[in-house]
PDB file of N, CA and C in Angstrom:
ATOM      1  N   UNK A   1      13.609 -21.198  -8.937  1.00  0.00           N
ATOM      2  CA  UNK A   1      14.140 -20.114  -8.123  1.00  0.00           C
ATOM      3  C   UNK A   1      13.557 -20.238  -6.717  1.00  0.00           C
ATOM      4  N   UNK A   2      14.359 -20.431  -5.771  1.00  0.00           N
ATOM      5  CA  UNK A   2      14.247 -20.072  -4.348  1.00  0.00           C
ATOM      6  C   UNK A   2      13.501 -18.689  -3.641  1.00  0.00           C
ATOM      7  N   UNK A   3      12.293 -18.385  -2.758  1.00  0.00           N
ATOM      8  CA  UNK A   3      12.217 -17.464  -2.548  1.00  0.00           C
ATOM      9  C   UNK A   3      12.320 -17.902  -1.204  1.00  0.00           C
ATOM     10  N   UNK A   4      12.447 -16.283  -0.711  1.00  0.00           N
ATOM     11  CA  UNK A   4      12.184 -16.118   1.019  1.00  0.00           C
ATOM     12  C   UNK A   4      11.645 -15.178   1.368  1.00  0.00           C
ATOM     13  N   UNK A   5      11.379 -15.374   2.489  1.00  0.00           N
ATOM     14  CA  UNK A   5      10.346 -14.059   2.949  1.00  0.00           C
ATOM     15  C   UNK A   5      11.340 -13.583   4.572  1.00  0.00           C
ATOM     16  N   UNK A   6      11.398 -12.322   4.131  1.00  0.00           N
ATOM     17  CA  UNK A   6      11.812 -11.803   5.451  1.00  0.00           C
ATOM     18  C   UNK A   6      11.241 -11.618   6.259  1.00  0.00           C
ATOM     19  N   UNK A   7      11.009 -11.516   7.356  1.00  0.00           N
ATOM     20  CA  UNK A   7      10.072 -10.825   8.683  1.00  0.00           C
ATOM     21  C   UNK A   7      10.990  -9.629   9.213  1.00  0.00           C
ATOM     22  N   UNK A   8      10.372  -8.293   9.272  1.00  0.00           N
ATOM     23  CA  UNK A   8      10.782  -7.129   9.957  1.00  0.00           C
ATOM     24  C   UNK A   8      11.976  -7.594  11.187  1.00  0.00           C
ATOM     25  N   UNK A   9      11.364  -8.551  11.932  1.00  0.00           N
ATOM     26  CA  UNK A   9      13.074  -8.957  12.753  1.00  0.00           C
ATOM     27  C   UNK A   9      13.717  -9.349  12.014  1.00  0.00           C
ATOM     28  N   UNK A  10      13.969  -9.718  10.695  1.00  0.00           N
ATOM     29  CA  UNK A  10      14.830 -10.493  10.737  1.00  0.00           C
ATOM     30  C   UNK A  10      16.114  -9.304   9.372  1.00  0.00           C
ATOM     31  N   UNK A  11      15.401  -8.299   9.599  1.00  0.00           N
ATOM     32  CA  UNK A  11      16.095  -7.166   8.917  1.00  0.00           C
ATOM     33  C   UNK A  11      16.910  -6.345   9.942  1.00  0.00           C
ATOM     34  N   UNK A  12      18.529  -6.661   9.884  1.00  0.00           N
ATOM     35  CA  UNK A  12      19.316  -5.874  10.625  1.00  0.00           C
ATOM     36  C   UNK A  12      19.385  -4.845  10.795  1.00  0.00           C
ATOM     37  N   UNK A  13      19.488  -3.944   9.454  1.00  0.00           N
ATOM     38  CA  UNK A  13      19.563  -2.654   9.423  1.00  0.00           C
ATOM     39  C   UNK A  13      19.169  -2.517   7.848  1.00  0.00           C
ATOM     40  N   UNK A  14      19.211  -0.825   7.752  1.00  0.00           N
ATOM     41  CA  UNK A  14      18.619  -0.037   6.438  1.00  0.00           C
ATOM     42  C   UNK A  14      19.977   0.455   5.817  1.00  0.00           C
ATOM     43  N   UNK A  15      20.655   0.768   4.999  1.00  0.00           N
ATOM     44  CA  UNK A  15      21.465   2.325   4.672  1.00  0.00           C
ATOM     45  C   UNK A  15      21.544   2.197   3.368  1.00  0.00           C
ATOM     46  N   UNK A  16      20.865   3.819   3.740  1.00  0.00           N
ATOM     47  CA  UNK A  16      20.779   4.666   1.864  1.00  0.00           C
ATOM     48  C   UNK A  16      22.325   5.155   2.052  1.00  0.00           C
ATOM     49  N   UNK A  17      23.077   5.216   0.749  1.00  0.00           N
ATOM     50  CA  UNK A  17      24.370   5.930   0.755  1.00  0.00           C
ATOM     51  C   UNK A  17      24.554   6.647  -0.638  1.00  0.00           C
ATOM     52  N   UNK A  18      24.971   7.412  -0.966  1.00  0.00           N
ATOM     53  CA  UNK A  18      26.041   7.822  -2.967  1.00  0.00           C
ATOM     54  C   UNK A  18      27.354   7.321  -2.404  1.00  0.00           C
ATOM     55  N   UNK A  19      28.065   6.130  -2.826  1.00  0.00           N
ATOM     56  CA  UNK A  19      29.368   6.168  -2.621  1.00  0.00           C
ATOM     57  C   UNK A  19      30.098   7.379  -3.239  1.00  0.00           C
ATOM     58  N   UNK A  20      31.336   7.577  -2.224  1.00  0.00           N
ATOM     59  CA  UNK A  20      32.332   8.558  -2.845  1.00  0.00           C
ATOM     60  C   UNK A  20      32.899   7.886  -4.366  1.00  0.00           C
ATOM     61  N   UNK A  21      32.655   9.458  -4.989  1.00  0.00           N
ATOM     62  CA  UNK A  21      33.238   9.415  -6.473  1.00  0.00           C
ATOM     63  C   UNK A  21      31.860   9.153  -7.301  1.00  0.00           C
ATOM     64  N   UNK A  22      30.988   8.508  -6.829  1.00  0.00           N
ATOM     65  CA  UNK A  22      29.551   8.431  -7.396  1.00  0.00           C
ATOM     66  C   UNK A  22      28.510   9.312  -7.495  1.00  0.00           C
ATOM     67  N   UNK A  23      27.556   9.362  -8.198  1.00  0.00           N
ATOM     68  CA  UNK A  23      26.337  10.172  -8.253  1.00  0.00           C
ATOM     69  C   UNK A  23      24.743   9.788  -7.814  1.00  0.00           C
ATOM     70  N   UNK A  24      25.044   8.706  -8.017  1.00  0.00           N
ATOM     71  CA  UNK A  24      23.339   7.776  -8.035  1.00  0.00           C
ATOM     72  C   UNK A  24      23.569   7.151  -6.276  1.00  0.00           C
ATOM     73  N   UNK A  25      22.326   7.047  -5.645  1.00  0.00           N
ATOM     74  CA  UNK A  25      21.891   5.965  -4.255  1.00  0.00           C
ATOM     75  C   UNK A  25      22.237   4.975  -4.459  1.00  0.00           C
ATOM     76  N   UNK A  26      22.406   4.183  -3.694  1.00  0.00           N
ATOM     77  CA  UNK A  26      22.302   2.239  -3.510  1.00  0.00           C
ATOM     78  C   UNK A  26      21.377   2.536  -2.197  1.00  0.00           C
ATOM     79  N   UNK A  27      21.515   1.003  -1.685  1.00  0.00           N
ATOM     80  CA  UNK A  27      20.591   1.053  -0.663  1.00  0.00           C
ATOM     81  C   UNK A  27      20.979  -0.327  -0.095  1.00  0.00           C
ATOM     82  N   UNK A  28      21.692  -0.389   0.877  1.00  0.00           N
ATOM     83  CA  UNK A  28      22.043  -1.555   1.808  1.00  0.00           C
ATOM     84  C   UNK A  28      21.161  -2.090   2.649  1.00  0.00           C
ATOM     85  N   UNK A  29      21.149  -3.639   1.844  1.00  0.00           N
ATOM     86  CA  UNK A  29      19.906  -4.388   3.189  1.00  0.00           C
ATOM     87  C   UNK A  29      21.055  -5.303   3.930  1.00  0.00           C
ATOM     88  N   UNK A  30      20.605  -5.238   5.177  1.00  0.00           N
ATOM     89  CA  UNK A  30      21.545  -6.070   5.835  1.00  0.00           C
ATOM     90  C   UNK A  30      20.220  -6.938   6.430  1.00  0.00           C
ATOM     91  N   UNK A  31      20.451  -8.648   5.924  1.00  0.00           N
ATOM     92  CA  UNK A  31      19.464  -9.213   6.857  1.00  0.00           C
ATOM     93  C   UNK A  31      19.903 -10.167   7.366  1.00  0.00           C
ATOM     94  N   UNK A  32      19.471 -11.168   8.066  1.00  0.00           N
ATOM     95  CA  UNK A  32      19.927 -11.958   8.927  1.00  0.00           C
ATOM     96  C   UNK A  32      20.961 -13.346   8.151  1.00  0.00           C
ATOM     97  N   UNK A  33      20.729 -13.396   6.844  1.00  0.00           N
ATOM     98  CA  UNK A  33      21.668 -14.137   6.543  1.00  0.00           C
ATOM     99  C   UNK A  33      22.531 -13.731   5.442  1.00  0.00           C
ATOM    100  N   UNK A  34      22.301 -12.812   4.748  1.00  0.00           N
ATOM    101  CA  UNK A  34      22.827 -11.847   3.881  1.00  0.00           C
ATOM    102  C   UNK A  34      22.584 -10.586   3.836  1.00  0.00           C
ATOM    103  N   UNK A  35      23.599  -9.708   2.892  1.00  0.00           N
ATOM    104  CA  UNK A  35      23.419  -8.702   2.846  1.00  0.00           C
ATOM    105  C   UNK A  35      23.313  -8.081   1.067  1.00  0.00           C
ATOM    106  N   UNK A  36      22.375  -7.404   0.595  1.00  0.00           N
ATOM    107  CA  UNK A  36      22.078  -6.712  -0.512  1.00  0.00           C
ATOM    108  C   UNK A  36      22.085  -5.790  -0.680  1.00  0.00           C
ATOM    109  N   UNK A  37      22.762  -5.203  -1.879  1.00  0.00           N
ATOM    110  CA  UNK A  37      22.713  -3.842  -2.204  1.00  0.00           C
ATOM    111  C   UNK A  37      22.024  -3.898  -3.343  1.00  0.00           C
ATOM    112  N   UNK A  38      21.226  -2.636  -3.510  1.00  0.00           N
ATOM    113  CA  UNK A  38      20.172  -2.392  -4.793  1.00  0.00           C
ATOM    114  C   UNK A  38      20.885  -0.780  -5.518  1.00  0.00           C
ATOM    115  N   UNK A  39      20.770  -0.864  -6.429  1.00  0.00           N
ATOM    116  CA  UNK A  39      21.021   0.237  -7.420  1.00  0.00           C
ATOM    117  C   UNK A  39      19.833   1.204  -7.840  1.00  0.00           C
ATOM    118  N   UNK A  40      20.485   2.836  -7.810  1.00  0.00           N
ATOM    119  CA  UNK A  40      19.360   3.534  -7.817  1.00  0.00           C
ATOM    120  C   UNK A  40      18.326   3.092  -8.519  1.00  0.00           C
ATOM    121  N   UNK A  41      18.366   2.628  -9.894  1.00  0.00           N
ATOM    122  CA  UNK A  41      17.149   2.797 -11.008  1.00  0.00           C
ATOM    123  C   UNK A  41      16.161   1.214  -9.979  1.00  0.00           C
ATOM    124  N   UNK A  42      16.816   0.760  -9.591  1.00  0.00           N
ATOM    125  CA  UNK A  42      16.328  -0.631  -9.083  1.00  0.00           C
ATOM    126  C   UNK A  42      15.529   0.213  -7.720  1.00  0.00           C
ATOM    127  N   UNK A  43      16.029   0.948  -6.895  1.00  0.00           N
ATOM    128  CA  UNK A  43      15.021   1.381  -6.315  1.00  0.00           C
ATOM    129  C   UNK A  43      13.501   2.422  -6.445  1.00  0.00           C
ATOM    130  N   UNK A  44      14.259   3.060  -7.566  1.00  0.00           N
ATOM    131  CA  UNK A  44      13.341   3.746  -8.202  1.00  0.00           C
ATOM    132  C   UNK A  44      12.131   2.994  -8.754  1.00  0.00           C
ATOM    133  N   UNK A  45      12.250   2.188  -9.161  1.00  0.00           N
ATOM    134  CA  UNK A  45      11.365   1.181 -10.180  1.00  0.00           C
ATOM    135  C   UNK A  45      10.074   0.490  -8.560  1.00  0.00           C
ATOM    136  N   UNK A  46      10.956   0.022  -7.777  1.00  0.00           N
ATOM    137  CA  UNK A  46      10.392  -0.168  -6.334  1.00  0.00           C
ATOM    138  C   UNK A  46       9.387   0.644  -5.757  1.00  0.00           C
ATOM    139  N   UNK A  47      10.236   1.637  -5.675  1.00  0.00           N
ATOM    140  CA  UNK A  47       9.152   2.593  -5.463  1.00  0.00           C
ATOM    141  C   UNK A  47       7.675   3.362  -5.990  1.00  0.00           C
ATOM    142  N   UNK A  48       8.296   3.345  -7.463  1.00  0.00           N
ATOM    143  CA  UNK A  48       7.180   3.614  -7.870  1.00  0.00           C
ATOM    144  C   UNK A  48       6.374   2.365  -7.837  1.00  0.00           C
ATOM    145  N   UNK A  49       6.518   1.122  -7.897  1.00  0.00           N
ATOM    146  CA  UNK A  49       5.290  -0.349  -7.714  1.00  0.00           C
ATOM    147  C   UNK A  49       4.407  -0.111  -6.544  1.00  0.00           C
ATOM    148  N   UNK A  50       5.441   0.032  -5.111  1.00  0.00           N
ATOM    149  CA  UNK A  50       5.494   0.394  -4.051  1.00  0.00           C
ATOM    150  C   UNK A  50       3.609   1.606  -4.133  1.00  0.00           C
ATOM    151  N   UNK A  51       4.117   2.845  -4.394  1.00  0.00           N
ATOM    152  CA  UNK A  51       3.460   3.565  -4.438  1.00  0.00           C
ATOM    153  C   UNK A  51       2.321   3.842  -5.380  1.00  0.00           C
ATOM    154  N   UNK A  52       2.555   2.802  -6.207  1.00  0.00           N
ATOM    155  CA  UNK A  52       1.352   2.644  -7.570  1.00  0.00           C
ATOM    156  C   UNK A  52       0.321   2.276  -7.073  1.00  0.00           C
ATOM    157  N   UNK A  53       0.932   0.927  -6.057  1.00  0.00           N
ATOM    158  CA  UNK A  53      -0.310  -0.107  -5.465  1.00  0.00           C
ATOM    159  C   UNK A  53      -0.860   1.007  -3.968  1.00  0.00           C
ATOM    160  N   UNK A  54       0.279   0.922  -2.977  1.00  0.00           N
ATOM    161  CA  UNK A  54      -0.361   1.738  -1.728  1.00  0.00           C
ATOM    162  C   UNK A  54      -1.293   3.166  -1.855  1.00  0.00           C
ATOM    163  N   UNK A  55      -0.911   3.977  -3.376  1.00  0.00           N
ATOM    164  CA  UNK A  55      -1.925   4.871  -2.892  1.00  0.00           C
ATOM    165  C   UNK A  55      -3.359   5.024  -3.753  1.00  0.00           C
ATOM    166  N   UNK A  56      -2.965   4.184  -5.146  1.00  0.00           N
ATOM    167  CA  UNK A  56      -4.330   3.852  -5.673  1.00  0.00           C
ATOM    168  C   UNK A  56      -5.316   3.094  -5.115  1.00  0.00           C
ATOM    169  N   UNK A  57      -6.668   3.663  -5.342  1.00  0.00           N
ATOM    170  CA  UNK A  57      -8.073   3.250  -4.231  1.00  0.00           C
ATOM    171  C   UNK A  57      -8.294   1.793  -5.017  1.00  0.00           C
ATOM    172  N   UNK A  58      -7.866   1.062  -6.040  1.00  0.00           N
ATOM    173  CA  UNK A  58      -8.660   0.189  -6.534  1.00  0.00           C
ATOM    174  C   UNK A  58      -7.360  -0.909  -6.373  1.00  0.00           C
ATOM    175  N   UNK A  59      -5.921  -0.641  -6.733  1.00  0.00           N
ATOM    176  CA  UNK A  59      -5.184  -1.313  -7.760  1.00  0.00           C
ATOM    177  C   UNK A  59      -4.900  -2.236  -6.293  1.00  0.00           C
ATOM    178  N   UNK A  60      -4.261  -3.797  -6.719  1.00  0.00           N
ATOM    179  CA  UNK A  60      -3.546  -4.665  -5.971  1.00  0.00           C
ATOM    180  C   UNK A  60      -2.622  -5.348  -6.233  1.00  0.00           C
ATOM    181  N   UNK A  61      -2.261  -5.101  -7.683  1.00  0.00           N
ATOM    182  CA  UNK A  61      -0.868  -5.430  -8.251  1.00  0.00           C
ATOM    183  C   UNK A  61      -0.020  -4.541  -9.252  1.00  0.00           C
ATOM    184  N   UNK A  62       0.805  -4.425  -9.333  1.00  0.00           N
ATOM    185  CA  UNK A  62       1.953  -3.762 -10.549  1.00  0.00           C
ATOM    186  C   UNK A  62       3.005  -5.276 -10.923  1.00  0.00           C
ATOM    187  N   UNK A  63       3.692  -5.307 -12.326  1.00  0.00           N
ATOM    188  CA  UNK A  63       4.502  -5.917 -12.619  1.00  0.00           C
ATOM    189  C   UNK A  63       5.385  -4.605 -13.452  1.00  0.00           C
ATOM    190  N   UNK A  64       6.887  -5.197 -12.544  1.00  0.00           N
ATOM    191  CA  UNK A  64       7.610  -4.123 -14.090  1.00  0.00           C
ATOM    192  C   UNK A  64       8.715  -5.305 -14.264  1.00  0.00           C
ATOM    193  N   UNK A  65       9.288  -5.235 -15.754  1.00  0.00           N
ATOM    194  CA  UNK A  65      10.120  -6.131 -15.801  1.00  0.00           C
ATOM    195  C   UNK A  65      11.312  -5.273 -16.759  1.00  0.00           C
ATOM    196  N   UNK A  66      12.430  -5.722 -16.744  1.00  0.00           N
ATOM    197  CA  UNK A  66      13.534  -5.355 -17.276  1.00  0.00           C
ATOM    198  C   UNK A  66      13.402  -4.848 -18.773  1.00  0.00           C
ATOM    199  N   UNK A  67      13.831  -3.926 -19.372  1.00  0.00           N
ATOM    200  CA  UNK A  67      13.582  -3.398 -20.429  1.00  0.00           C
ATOM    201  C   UNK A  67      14.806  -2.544 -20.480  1.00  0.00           C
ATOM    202  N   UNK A  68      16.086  -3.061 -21.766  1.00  0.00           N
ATOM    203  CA  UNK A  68      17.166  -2.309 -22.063  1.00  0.00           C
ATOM    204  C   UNK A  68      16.409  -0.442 -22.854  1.00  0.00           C
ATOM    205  N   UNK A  69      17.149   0.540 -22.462  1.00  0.00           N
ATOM    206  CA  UNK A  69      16.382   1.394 -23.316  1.00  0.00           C
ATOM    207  C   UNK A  69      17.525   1.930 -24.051  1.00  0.00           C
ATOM    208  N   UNK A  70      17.623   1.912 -25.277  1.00  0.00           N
ATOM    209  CA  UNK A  70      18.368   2.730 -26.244  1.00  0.00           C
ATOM    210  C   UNK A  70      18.927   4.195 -25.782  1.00  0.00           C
ATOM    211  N   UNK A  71      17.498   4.791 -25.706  1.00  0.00           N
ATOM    212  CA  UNK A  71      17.235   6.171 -25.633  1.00  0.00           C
ATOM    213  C   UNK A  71      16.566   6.066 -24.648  1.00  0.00           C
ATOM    214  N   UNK A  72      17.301   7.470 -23.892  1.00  0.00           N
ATOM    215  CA  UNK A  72      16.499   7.761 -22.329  1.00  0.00           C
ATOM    216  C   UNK A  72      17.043   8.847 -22.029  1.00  0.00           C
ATOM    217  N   UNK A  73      15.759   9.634 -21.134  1.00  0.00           N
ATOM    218  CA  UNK A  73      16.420  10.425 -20.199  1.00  0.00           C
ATOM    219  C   UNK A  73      17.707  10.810 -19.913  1.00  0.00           C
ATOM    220  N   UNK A  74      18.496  11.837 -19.892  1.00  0.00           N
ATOM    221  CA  UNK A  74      19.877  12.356 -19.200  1.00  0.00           C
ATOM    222  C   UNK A  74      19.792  11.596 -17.859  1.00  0.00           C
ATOM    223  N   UNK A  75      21.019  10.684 -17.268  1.00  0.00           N
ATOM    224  CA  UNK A  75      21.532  10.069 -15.828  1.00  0.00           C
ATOM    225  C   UNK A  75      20.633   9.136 -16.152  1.00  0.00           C
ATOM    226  N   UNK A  76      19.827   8.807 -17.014  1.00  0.00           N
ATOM    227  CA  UNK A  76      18.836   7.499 -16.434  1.00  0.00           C
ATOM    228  C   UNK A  76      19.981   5.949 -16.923  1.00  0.00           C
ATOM    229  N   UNK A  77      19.334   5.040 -16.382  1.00  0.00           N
ATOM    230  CA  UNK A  77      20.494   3.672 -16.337  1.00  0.00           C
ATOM    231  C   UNK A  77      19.792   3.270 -17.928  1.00  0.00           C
ATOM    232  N   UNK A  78      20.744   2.677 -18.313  1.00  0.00           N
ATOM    233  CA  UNK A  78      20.053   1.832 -19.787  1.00  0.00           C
ATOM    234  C   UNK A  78      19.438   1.211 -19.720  1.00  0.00           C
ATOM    235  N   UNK A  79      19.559  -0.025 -18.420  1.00  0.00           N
ATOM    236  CA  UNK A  79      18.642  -0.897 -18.044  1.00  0.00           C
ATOM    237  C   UNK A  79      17.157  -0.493 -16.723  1.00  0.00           C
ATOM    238  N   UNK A  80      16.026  -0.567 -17.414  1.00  0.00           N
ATOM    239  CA  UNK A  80      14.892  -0.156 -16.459  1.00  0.00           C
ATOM    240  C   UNK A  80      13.970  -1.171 -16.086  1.00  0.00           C
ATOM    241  N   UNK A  81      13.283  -1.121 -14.447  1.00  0.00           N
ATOM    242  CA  UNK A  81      12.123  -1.655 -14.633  1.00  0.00           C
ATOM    243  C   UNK A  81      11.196  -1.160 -15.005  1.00  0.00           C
ATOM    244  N   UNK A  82      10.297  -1.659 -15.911  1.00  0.00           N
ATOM    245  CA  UNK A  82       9.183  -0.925 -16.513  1.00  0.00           C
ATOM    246  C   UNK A  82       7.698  -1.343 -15.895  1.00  0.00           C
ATOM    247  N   UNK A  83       6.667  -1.044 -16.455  1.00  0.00           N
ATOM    248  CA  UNK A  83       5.379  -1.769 -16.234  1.00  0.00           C
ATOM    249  C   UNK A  83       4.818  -2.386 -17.065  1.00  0.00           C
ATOM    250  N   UNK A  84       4.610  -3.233 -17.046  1.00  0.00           N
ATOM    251  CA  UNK A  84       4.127  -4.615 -18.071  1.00  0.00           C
ATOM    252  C   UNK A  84       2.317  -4.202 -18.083  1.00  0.00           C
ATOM    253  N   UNK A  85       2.321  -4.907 -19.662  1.00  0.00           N
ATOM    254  CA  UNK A  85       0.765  -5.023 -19.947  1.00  0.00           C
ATOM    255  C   UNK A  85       0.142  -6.130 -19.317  1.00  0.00           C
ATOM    256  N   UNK A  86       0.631  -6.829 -18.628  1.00  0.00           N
ATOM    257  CA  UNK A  86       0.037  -7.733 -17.799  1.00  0.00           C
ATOM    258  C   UNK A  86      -1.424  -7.504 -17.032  1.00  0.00           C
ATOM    259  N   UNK A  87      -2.403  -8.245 -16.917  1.00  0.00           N
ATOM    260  CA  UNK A  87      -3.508  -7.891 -16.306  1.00  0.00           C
ATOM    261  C   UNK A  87      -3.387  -7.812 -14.652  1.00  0.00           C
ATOM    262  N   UNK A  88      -3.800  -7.191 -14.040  1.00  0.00           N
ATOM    263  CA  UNK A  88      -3.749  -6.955 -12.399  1.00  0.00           C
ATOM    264  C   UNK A  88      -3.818  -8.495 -11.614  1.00  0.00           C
ATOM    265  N   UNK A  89      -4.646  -8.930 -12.627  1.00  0.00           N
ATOM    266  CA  UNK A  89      -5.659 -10.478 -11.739  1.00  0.00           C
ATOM    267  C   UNK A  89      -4.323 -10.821 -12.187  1.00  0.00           C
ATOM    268  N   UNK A  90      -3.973 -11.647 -13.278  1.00  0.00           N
ATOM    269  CA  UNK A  90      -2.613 -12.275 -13.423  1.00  0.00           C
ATOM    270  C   UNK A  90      -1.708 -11.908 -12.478  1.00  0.00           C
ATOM    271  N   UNK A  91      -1.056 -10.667 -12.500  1.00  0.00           N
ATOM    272  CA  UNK A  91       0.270 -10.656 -11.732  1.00  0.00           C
ATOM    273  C   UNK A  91      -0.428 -10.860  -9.983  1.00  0.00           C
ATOM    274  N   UNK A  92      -1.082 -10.615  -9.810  1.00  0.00           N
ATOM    275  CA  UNK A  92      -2.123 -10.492  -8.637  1.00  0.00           C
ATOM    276  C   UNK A  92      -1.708 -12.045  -8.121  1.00  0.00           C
ATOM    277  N   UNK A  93      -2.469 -12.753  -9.053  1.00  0.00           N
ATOM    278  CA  UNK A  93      -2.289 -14.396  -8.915  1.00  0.00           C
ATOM    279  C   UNK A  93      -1.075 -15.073  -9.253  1.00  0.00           C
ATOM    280  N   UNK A  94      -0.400 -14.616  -9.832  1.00  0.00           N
ATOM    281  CA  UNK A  94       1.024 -14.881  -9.534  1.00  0.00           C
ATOM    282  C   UNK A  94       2.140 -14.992  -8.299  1.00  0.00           C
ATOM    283  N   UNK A  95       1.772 -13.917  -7.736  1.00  0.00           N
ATOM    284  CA  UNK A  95       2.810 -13.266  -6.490  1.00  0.00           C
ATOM    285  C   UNK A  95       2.003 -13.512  -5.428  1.00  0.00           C
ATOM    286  N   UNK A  96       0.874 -13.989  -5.487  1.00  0.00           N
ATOM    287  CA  UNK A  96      -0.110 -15.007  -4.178  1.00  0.00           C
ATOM    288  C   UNK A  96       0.344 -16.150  -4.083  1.00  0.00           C
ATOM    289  N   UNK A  97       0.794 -16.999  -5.533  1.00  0.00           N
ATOM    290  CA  UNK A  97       1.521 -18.070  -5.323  1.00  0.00           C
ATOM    291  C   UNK A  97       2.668 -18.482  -4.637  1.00  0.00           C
ATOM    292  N   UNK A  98       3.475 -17.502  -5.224  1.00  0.00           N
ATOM    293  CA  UNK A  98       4.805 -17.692  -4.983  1.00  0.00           C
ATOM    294  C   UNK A  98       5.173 -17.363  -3.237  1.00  0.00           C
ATOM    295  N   UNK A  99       4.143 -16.262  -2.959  1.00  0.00           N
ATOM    296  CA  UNK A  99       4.268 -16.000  -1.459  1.00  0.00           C
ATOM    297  C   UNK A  99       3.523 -17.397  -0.874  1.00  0.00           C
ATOM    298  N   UNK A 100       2.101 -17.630  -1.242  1.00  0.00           N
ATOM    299  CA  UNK A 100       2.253 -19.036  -0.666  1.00  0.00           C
ATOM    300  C   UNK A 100       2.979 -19.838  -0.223  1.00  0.00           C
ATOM    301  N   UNK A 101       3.404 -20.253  -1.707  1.00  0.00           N
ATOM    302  CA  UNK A 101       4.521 -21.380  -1.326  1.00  0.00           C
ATOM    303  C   UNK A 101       6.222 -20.858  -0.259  1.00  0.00           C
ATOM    304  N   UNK A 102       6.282 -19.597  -0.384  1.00  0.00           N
ATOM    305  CA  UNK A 102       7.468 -19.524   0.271  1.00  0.00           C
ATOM    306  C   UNK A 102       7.290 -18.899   2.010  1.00  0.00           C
ATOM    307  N   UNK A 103       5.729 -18.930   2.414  1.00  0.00           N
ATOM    308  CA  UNK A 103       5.575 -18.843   3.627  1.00  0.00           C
ATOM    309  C   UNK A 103       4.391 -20.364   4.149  1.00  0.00           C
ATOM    310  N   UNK A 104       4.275 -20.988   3.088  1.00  0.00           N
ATOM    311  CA  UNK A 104       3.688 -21.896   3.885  1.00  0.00           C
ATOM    312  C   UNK A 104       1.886 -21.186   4.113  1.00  0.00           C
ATOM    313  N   UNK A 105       1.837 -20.281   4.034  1.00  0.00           N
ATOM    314  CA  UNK A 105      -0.114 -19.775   4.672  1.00  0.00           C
ATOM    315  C   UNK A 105      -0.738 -20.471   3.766  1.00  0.00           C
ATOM    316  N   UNK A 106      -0.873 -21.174   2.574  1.00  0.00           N
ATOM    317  CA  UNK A 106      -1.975 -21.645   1.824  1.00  0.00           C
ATOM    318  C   UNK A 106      -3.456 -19.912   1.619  1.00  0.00           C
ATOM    319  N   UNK A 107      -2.805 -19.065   1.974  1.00  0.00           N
ATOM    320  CA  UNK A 107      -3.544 -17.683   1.593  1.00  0.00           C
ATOM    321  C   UNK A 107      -4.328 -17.014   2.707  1.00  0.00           C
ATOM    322  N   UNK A 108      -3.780 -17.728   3.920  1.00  0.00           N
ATOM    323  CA  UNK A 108      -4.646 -17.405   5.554  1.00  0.00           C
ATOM    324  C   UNK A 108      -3.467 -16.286   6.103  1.00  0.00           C
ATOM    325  N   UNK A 109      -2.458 -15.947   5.546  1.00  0.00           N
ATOM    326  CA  UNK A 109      -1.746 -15.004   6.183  1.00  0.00           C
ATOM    327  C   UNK A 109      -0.613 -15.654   7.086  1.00  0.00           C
ATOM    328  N   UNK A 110       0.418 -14.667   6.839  1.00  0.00           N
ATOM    329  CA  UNK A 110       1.830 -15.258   7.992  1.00  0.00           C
ATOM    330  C   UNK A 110       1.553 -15.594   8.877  1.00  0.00           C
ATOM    331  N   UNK A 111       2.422 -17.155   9.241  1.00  0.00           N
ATOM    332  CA  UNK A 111       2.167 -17.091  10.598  1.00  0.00           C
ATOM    333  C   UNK A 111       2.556 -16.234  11.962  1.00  0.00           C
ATOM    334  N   UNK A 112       1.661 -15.420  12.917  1.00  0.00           N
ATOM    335  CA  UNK A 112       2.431 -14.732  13.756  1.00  0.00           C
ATOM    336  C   UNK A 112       1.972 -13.202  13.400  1.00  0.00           C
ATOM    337  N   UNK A 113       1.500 -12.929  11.717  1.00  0.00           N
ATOM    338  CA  UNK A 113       1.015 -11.700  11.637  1.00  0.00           C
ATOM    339  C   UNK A 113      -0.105 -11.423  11.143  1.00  0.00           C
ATOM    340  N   UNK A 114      -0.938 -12.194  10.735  1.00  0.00           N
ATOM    341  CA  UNK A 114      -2.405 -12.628  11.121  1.00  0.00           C
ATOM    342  C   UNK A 114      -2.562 -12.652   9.383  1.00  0.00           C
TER     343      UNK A 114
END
């Protein structure tokens, strides 16, 4: 699998929307060579990683991975990201790699953003 790394320029624009006739968010990325849309539960799942890691004093990684659910919540999607029993150091050292290799820093930081 191919990764890339965006840089803040290189993100056109943002837009949250509910299409008409719909109930749930998407969320339009427009970036410089494509454009993505994400589905509510997909942002939801984001967010909470998002906010697991930024406001806990210790933590530096979350993993959630796909998990069909039978049974759920009223409006929730069948398909969720969840949080894995994975150890912190693992997923930690995982997603150091992969950013490595797809920015080139060898672990010294982007070039250009220190």
């Amino acid at each position: 699998m191919s990764t890339k790394v965006y840089r803040n320029d290189e993100v056109k624009r943002v837009v949250a929307f509910i299409p008409r006739g719909h109930a749930h968010v998407r969320l339009l990325l427009e970036l410089r060579d494509q454009a993505i849309i994400l589905n509510e539960a997909t942002l939801a799942a984001i967010t909470r990683a998002y906010l697991s890691v930024l406001l806990h004093p210790l933590r530096k990684a979350v993993e959630m991975r796909l998990v069909r659910l039978p049974e759920r919540k009223a409006l929730y999607a069948e398909y969720q990201l969840l949080e894995t029993e994975r150890s912190e150091d693992e997923v930690l050292a995982e997603a150091e790699e992969i950013w490595q290799r797809a920015t080139g820093s060898g672990g010294t930081g982007c070039p250009g953003h220190g």
